[in-house]
C-alpha atoms as a PDB file:
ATOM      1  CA  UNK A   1     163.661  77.733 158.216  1.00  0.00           C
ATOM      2  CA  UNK A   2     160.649  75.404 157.219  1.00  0.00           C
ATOM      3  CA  UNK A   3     157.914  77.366 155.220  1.00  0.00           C
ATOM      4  CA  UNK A   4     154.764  77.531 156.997  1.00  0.00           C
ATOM      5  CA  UNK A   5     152.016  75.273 155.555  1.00  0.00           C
ATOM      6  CA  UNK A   6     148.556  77.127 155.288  1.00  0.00           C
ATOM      7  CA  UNK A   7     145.969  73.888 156.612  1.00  0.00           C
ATOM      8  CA  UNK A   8     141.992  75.293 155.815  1.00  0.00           C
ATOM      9  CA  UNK A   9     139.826  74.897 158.425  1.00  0.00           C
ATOM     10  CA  UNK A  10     137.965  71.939 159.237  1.00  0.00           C
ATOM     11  CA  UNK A  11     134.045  72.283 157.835  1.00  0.00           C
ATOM     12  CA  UNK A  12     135.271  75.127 155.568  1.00  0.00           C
ATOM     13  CA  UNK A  13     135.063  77.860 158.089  1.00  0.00           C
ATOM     14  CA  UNK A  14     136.934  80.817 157.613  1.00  0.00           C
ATOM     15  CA  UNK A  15     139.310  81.540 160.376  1.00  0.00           C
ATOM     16  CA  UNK A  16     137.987  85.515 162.673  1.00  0.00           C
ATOM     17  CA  UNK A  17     140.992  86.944 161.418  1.00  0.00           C
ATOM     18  CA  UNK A  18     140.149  86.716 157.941  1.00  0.00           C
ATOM     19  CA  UNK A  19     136.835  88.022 158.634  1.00  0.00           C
ATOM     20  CA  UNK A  20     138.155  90.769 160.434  1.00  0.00           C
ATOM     21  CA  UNK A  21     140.197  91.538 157.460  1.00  0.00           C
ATOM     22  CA  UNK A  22     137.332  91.330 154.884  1.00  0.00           C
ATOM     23  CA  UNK A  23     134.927  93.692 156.836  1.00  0.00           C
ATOM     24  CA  UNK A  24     137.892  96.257 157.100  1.00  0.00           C
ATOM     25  CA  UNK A  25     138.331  96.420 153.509  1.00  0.00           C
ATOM     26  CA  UNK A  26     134.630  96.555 152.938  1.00  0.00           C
ATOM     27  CA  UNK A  27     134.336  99.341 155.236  1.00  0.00           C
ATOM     28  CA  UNK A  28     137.568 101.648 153.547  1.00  0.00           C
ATOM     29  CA  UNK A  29     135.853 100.824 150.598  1.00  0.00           C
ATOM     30  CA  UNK A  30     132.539 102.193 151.303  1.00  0.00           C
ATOM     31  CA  UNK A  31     133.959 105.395 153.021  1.00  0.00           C
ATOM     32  CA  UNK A  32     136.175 106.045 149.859  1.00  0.00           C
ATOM     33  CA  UNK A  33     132.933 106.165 147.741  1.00  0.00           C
ATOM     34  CA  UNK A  34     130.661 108.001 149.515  1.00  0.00           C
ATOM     35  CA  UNK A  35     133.625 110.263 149.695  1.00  0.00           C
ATOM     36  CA  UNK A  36     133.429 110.780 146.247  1.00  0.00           C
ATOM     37  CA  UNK A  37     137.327 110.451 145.811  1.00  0.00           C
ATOM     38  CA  UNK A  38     136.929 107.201 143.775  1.00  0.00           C
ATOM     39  CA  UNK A  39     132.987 106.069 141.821  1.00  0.00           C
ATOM     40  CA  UNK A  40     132.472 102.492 141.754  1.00  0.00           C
ATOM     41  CA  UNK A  41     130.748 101.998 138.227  1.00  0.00           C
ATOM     42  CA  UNK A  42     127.306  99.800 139.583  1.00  0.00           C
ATOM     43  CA  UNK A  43     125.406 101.101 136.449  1.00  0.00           C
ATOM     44  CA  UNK A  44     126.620  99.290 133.304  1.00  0.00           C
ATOM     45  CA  UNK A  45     126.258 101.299 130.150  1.00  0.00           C
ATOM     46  CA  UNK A  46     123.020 100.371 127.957  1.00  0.00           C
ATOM     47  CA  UNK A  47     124.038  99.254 124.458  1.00  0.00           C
ATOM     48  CA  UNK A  48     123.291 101.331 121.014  1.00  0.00           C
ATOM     49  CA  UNK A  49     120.713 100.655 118.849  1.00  0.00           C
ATOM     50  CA  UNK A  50     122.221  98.934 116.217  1.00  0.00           C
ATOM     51  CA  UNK A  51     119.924 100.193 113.050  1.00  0.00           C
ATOM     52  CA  UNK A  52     119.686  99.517 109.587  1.00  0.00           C
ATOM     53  CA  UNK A  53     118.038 101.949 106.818  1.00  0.00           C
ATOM     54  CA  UNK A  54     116.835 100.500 103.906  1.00  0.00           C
ATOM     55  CA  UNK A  55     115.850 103.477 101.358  1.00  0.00           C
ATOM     56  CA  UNK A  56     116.988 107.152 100.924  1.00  0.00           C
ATOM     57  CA  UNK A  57     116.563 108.876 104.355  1.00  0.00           C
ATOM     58  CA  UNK A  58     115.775 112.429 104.415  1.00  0.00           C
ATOM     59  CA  UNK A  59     118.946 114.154 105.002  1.00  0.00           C
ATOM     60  CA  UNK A  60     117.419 115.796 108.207  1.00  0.00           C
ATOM     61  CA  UNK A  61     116.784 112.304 109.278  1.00  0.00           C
ATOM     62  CA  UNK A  62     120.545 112.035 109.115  1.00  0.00           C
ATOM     63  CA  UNK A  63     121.349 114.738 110.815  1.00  0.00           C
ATOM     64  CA  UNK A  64     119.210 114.218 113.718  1.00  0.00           C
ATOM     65  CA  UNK A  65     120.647 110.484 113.684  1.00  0.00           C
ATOM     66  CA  UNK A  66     124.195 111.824 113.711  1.00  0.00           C
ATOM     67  CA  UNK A  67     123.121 114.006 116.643  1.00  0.00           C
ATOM     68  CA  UNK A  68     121.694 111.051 118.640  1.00  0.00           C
ATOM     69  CA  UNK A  69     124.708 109.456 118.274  1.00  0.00           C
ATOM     70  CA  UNK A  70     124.483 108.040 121.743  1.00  0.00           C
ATOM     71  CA  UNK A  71     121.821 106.522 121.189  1.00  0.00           C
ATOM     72  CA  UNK A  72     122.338 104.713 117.596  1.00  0.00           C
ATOM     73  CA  UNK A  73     124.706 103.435 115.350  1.00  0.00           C
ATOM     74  CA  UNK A  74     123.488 103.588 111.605  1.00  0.00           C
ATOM     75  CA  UNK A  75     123.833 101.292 108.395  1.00  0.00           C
ATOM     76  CA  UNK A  76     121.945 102.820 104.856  1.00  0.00           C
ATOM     77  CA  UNK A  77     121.512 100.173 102.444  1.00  0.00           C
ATOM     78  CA  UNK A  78     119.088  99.895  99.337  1.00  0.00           C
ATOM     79  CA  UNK A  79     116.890  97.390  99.024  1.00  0.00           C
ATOM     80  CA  UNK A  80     118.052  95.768  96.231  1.00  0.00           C
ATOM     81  CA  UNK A  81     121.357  94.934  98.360  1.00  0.00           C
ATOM     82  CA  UNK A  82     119.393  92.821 100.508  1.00  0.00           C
ATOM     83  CA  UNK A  83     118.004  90.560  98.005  1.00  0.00           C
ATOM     84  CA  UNK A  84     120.317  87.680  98.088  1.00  0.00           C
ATOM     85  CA  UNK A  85     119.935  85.878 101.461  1.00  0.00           C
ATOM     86  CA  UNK A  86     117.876  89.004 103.576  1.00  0.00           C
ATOM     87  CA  UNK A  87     117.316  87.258 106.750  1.00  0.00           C
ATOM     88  CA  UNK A  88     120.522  86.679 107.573  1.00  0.00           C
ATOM     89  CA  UNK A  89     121.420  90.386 107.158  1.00  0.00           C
ATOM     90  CA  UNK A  90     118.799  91.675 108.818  1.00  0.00           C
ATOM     91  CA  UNK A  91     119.168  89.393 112.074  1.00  0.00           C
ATOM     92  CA  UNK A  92     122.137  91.685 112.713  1.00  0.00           C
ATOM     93  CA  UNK A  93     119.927  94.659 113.578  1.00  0.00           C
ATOM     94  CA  UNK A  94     117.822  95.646 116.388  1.00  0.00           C
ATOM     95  CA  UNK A  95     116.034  98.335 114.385  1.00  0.00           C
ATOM     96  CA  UNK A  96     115.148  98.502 111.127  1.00  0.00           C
ATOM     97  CA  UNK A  97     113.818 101.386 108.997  1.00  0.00           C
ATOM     98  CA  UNK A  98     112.026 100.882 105.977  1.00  0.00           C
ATOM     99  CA  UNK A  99     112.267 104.847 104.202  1.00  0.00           C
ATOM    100  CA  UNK A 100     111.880 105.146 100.359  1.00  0.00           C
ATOM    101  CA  UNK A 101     109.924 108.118 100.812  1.00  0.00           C
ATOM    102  CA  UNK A 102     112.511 110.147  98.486  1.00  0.00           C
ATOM    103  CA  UNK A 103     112.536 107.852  95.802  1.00  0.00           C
ATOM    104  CA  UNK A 104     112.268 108.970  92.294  1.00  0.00           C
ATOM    105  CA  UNK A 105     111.287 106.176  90.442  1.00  0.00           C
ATOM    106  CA  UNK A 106     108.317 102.945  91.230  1.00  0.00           C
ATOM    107  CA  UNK A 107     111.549 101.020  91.277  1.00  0.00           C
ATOM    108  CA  UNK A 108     112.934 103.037  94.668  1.00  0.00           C
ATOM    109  CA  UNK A 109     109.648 102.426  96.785  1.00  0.00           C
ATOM    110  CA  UNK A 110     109.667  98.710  95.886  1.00  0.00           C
ATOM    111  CA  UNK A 111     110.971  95.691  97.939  1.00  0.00           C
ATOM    112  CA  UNK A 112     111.747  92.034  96.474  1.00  0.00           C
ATOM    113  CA  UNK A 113     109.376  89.133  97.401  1.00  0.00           C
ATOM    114  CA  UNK A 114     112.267  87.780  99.388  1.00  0.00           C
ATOM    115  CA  UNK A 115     112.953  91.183 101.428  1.00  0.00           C
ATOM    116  CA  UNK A 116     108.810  91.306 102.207  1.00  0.00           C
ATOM    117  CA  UNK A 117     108.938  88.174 103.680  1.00  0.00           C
ATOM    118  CA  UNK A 118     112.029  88.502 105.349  1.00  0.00           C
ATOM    119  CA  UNK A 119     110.950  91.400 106.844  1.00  0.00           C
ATOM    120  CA  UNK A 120     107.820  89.999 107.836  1.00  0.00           C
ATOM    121  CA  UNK A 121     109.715  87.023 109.846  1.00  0.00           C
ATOM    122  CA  UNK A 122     112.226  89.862 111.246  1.00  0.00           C
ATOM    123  CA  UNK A 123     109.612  91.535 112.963  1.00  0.00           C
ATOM    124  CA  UNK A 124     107.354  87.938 113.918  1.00  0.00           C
ATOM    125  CA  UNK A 125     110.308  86.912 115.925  1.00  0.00           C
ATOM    126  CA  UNK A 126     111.331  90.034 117.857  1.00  0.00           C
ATOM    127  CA  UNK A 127     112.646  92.541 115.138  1.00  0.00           C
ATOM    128  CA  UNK A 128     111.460  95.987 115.118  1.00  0.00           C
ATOM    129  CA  UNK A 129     110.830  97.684 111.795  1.00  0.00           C
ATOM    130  CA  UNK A 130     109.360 101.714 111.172  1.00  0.00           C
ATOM    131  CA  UNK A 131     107.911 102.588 108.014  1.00  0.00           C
ATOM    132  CA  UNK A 132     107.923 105.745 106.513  1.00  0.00           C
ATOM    133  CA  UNK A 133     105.388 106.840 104.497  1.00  0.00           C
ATOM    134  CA  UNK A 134     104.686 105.423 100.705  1.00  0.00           C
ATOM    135  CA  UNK A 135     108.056 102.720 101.418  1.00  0.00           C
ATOM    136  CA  UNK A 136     107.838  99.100 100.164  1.00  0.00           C
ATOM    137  CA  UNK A 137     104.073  99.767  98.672  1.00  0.00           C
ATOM    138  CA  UNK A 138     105.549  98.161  95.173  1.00  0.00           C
ATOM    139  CA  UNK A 139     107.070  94.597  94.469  1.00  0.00           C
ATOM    140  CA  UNK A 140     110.811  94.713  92.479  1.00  0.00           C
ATOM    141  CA  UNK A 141     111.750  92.534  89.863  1.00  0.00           C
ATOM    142  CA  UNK A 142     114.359  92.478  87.983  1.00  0.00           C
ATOM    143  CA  UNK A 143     116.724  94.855  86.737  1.00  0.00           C
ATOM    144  CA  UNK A 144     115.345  97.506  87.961  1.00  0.00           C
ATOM    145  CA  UNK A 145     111.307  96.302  87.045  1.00  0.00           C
ATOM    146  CA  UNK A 146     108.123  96.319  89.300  1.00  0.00           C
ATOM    147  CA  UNK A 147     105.508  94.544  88.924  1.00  0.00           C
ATOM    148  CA  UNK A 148     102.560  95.777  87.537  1.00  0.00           C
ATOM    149  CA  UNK A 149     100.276  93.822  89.845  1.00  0.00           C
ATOM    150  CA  UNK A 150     100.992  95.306  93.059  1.00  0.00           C
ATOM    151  CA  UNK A 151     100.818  98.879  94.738  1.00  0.00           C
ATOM    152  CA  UNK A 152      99.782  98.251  98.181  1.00  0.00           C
ATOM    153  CA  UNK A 153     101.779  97.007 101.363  1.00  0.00           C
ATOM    154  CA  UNK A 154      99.777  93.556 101.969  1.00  0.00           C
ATOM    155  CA  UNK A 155     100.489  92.128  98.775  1.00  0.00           C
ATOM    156  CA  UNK A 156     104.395  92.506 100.173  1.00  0.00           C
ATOM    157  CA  UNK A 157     103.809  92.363 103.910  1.00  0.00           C
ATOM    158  CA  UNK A 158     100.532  90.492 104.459  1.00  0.00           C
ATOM    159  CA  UNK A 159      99.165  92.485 107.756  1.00  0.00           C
ATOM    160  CA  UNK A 160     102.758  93.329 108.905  1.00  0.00           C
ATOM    161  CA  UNK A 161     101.957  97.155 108.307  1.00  0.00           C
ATOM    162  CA  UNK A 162      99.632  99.112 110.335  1.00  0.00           C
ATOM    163  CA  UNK A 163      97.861 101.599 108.091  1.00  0.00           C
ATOM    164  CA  UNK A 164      95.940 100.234 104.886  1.00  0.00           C
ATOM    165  CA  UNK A 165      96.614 101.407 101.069  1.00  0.00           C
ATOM    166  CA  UNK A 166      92.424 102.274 100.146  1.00  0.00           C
ATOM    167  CA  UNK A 167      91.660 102.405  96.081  1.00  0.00           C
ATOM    168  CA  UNK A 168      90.014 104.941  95.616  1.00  0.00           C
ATOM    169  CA  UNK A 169      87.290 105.442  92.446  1.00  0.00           C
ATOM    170  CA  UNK A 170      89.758 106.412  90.011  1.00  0.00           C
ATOM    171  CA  UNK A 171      90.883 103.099  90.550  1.00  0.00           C
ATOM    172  CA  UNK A 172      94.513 104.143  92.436  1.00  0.00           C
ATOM    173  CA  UNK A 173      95.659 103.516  96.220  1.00  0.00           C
ATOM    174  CA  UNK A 174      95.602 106.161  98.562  1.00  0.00           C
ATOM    175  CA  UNK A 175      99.303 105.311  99.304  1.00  0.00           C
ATOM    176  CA  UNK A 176     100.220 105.792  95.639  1.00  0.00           C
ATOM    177  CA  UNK A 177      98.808 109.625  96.109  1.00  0.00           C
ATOM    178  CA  UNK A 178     100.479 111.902  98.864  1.00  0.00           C
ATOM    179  CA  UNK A 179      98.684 114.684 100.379  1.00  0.00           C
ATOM    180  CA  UNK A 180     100.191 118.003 100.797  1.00  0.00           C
ATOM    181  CA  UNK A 181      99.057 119.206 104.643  1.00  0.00           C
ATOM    182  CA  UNK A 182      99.228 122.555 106.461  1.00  0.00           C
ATOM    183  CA  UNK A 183      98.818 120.930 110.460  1.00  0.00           C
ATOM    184  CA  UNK A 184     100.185 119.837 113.595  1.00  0.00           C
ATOM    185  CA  UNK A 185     100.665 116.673 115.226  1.00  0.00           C
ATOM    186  CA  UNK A 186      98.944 115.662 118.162  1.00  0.00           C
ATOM    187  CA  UNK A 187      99.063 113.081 120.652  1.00  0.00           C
ATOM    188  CA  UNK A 188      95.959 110.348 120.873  1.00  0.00           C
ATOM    189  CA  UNK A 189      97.441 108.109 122.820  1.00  0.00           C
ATOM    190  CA  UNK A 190      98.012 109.568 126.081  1.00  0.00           C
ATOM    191  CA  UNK A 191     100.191 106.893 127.825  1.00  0.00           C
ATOM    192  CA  UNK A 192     102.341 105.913 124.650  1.00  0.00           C
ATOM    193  CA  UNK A 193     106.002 106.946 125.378  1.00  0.00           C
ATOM    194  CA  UNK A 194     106.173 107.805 121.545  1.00  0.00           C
ATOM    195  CA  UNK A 195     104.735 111.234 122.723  1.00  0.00           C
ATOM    196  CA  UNK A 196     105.811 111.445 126.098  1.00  0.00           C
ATOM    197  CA  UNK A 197     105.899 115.104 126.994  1.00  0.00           C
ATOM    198  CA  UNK A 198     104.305 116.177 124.018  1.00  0.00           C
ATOM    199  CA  UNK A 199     101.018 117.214 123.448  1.00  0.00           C
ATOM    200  CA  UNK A 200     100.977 119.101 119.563  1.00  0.00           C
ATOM    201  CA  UNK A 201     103.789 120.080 117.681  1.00  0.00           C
ATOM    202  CA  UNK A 202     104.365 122.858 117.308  1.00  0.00           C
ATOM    203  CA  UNK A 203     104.096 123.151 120.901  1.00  0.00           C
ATOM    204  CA  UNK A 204     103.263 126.972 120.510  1.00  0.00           C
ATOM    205  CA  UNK A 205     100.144 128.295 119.153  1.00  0.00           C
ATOM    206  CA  UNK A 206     101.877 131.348 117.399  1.00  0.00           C
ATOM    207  CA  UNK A 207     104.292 129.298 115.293  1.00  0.00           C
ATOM    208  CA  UNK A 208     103.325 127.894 111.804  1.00  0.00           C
ATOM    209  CA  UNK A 209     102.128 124.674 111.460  1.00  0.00           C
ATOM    210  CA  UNK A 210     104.227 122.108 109.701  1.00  0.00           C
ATOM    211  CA  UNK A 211     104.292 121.629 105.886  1.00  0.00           C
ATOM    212  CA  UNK A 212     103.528 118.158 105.723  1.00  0.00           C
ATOM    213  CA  UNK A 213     103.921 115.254 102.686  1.00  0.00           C
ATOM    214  CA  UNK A 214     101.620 112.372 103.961  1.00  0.00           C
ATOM    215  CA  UNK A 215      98.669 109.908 102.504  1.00  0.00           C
ATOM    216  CA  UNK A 216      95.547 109.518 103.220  1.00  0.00           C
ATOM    217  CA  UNK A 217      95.721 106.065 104.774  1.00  0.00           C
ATOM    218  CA  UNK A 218      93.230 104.061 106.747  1.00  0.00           C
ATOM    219  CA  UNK A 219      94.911 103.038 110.274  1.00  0.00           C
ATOM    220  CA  UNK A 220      94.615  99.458 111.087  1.00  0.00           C
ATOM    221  CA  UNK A 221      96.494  99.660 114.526  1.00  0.00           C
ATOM    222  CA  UNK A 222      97.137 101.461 117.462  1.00  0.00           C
ATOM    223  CA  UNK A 223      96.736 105.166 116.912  1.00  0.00           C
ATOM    224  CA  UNK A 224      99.229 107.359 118.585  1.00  0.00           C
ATOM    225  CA  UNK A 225      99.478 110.169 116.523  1.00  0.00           C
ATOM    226  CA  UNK A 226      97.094 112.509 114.343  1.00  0.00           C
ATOM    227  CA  UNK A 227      97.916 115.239 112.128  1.00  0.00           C
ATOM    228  CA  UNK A 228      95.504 117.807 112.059  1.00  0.00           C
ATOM    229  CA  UNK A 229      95.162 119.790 109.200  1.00  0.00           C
ATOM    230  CA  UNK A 230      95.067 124.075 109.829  1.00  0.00           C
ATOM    231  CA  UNK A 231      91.612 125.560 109.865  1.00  0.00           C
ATOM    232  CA  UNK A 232      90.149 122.595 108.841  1.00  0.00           C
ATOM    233  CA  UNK A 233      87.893 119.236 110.142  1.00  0.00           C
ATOM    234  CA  UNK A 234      90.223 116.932 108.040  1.00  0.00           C
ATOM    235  CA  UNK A 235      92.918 114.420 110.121  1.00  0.00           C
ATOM    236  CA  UNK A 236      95.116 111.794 108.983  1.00  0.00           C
ATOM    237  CA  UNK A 237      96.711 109.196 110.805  1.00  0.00           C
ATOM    238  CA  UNK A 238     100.280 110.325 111.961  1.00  0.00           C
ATOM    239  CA  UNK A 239     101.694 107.468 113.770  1.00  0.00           C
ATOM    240  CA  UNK A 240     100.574 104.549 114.020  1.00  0.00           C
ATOM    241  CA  UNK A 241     101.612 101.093 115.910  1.00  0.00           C
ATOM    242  CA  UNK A 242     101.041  97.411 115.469  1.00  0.00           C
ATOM    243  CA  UNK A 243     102.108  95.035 117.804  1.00  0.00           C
ATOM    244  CA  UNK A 244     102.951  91.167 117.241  1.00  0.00           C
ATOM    245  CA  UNK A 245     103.525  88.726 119.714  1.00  0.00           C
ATOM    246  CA  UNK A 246     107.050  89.501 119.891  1.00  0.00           C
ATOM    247  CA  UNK A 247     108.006  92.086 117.607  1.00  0.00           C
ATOM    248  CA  UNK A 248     106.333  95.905 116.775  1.00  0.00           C
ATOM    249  CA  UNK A 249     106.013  97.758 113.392  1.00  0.00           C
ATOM    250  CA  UNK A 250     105.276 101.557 113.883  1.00  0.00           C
ATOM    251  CA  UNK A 251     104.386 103.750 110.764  1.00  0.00           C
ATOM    252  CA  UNK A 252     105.436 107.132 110.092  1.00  0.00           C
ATOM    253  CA  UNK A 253     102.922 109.358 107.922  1.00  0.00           C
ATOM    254  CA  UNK A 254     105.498 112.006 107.788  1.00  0.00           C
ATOM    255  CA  UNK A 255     108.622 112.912 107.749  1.00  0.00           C
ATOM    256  CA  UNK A 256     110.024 111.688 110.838  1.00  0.00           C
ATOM    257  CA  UNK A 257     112.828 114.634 111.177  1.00  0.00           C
ATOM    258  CA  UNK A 258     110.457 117.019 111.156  1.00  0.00           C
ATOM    259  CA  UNK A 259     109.684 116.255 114.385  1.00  0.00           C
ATOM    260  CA  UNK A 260     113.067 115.738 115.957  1.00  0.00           C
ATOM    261  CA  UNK A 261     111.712 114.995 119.719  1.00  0.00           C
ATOM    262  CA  UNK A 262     108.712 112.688 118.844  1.00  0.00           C
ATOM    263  CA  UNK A 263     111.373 110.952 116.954  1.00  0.00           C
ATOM    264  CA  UNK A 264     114.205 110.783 120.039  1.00  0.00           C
ATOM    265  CA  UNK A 265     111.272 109.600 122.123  1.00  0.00           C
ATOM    266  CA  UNK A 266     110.929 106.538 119.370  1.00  0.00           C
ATOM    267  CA  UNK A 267     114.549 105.814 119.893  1.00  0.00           C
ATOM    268  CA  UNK A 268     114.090 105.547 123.323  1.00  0.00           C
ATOM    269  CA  UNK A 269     110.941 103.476 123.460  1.00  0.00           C
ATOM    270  CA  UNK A 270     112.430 100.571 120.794  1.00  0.00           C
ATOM    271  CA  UNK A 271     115.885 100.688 122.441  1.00  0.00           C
END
């Protein structure tokens, strides 16, 4: 018996039959899924937020990290790890958090010349870096050192960060003293997805308003946040945003697990 030689049509048509095949399979296809017997999966999974720390998170931070685990995968490193070829390690993030606010020492809220300007060409090209609190306001040298010629975040960042370290007339920077606050947070910025869905938190009237650590900074960006301090006139920045031509720096003046939605909404918005 000779085998049967397939010949394709002339001008590449496809022969009725095979059509008629096609559209049957499309069709038992179709009715299978809309059965809900078998889900085709259209909707392809969006990737984690691959985030470095570089500091001493709160561990509340870490906890509500941990929780979002869906969201983020985590990587805590000091700064002084970063100091031999930074920009290479932090190309391999999409976030990064900049949170010394725990630090006991000058020497643990201090980044190297080389991280500051790594940092700053992180965030020029696309990166996306938070900043919590008093971090990176001094300038490491070695072993352990600072440099006794800088306390502020421009000396280290140029305009990168969007709140400004004032001196004050005892001759110190307002980000070198924290302020101890009884308030709330509330939302400025109506439209900002930062505080999507929430107004002030606390939310309710009757619960206690926050014991907050923050500065008295001046904001140099995009509002989005206030803290308002209890039974009194007095507000500080809370959040604040500055936005480059491709990347975004957003400053925390708190805390950032203390407020464990405003911060899932952050998550969202840099993912």
């Amino acid at each position: 018996m000779e085998e049967e030689i397939y010949e394709e049509p002339a001008g590449g048509k496809i022969p009725k039959q095979r059509i008629a095949i096609i559209a049957v399979v499309v069709v038992l296809i179709a009715a299978i899924y809309l059965s809900g017997v078998w889900k085709i999966p259209f909707e392809v999974a969006t990737p984690k937020i691959q985030m470095l720390i570089i500091g001493q998170p709160s561990d509340g931070l870490l906890t509500v990290l941990n929780q979002d685990n869906s969201l983020v995968n985590y990587t805590v490193k000091g700064a002084s790890q970063l100091d031999l070829s930074p920009e290479q390690k932090l190309e391999e993030y999409d976030v990064i958090v900049l949170d010394q606010h725990l630090g006991g020492t000058f020497y643990e809220h201090s980044v190297s010349r080389q991280l500051g300007e790594a940092l700053q060409n992180y965030v020029r090209t696309g990166g996306k870096l938070v900043v919590v609190m008093d971090s990176g306001i001094y300038r490491s040298g070695s072993e352990g050192t600072i440099s006794s010629d800088v306390a502020n975040w421009e000396a280290n960042f140029a305009d990168l960060i969007p709140v400004d370290c004032e001196t004050g007339v005892d001759g110190i920077g307002s980000c070198q003293k924290a302020v101890f606050t009884s308030g709330r947070i509330k939302r400025v910025d109506l439209s900002h997805k930062i505080m999507s869905g929430i107004e002030i938190a606390p939310l309710n009237p009757t619960m206690p308003p926050y014991s907050l650590k923050n500065f008295d900074v001046k904001e140099t960006g995009e509002v989005v946040a206030i803290i308002e301090e209890e039974g009194a006139s007095k507000t500080f920045p809370a959040i604040v945003e500055k936005k480059k031509l491709l990347g975004k720096v957003i400053y925390f003046n708190y805390d950032p697990a203390i407020t464990p939605g405003i911060w899932q909404n952050t998550l969202e918005y840099l993912r």
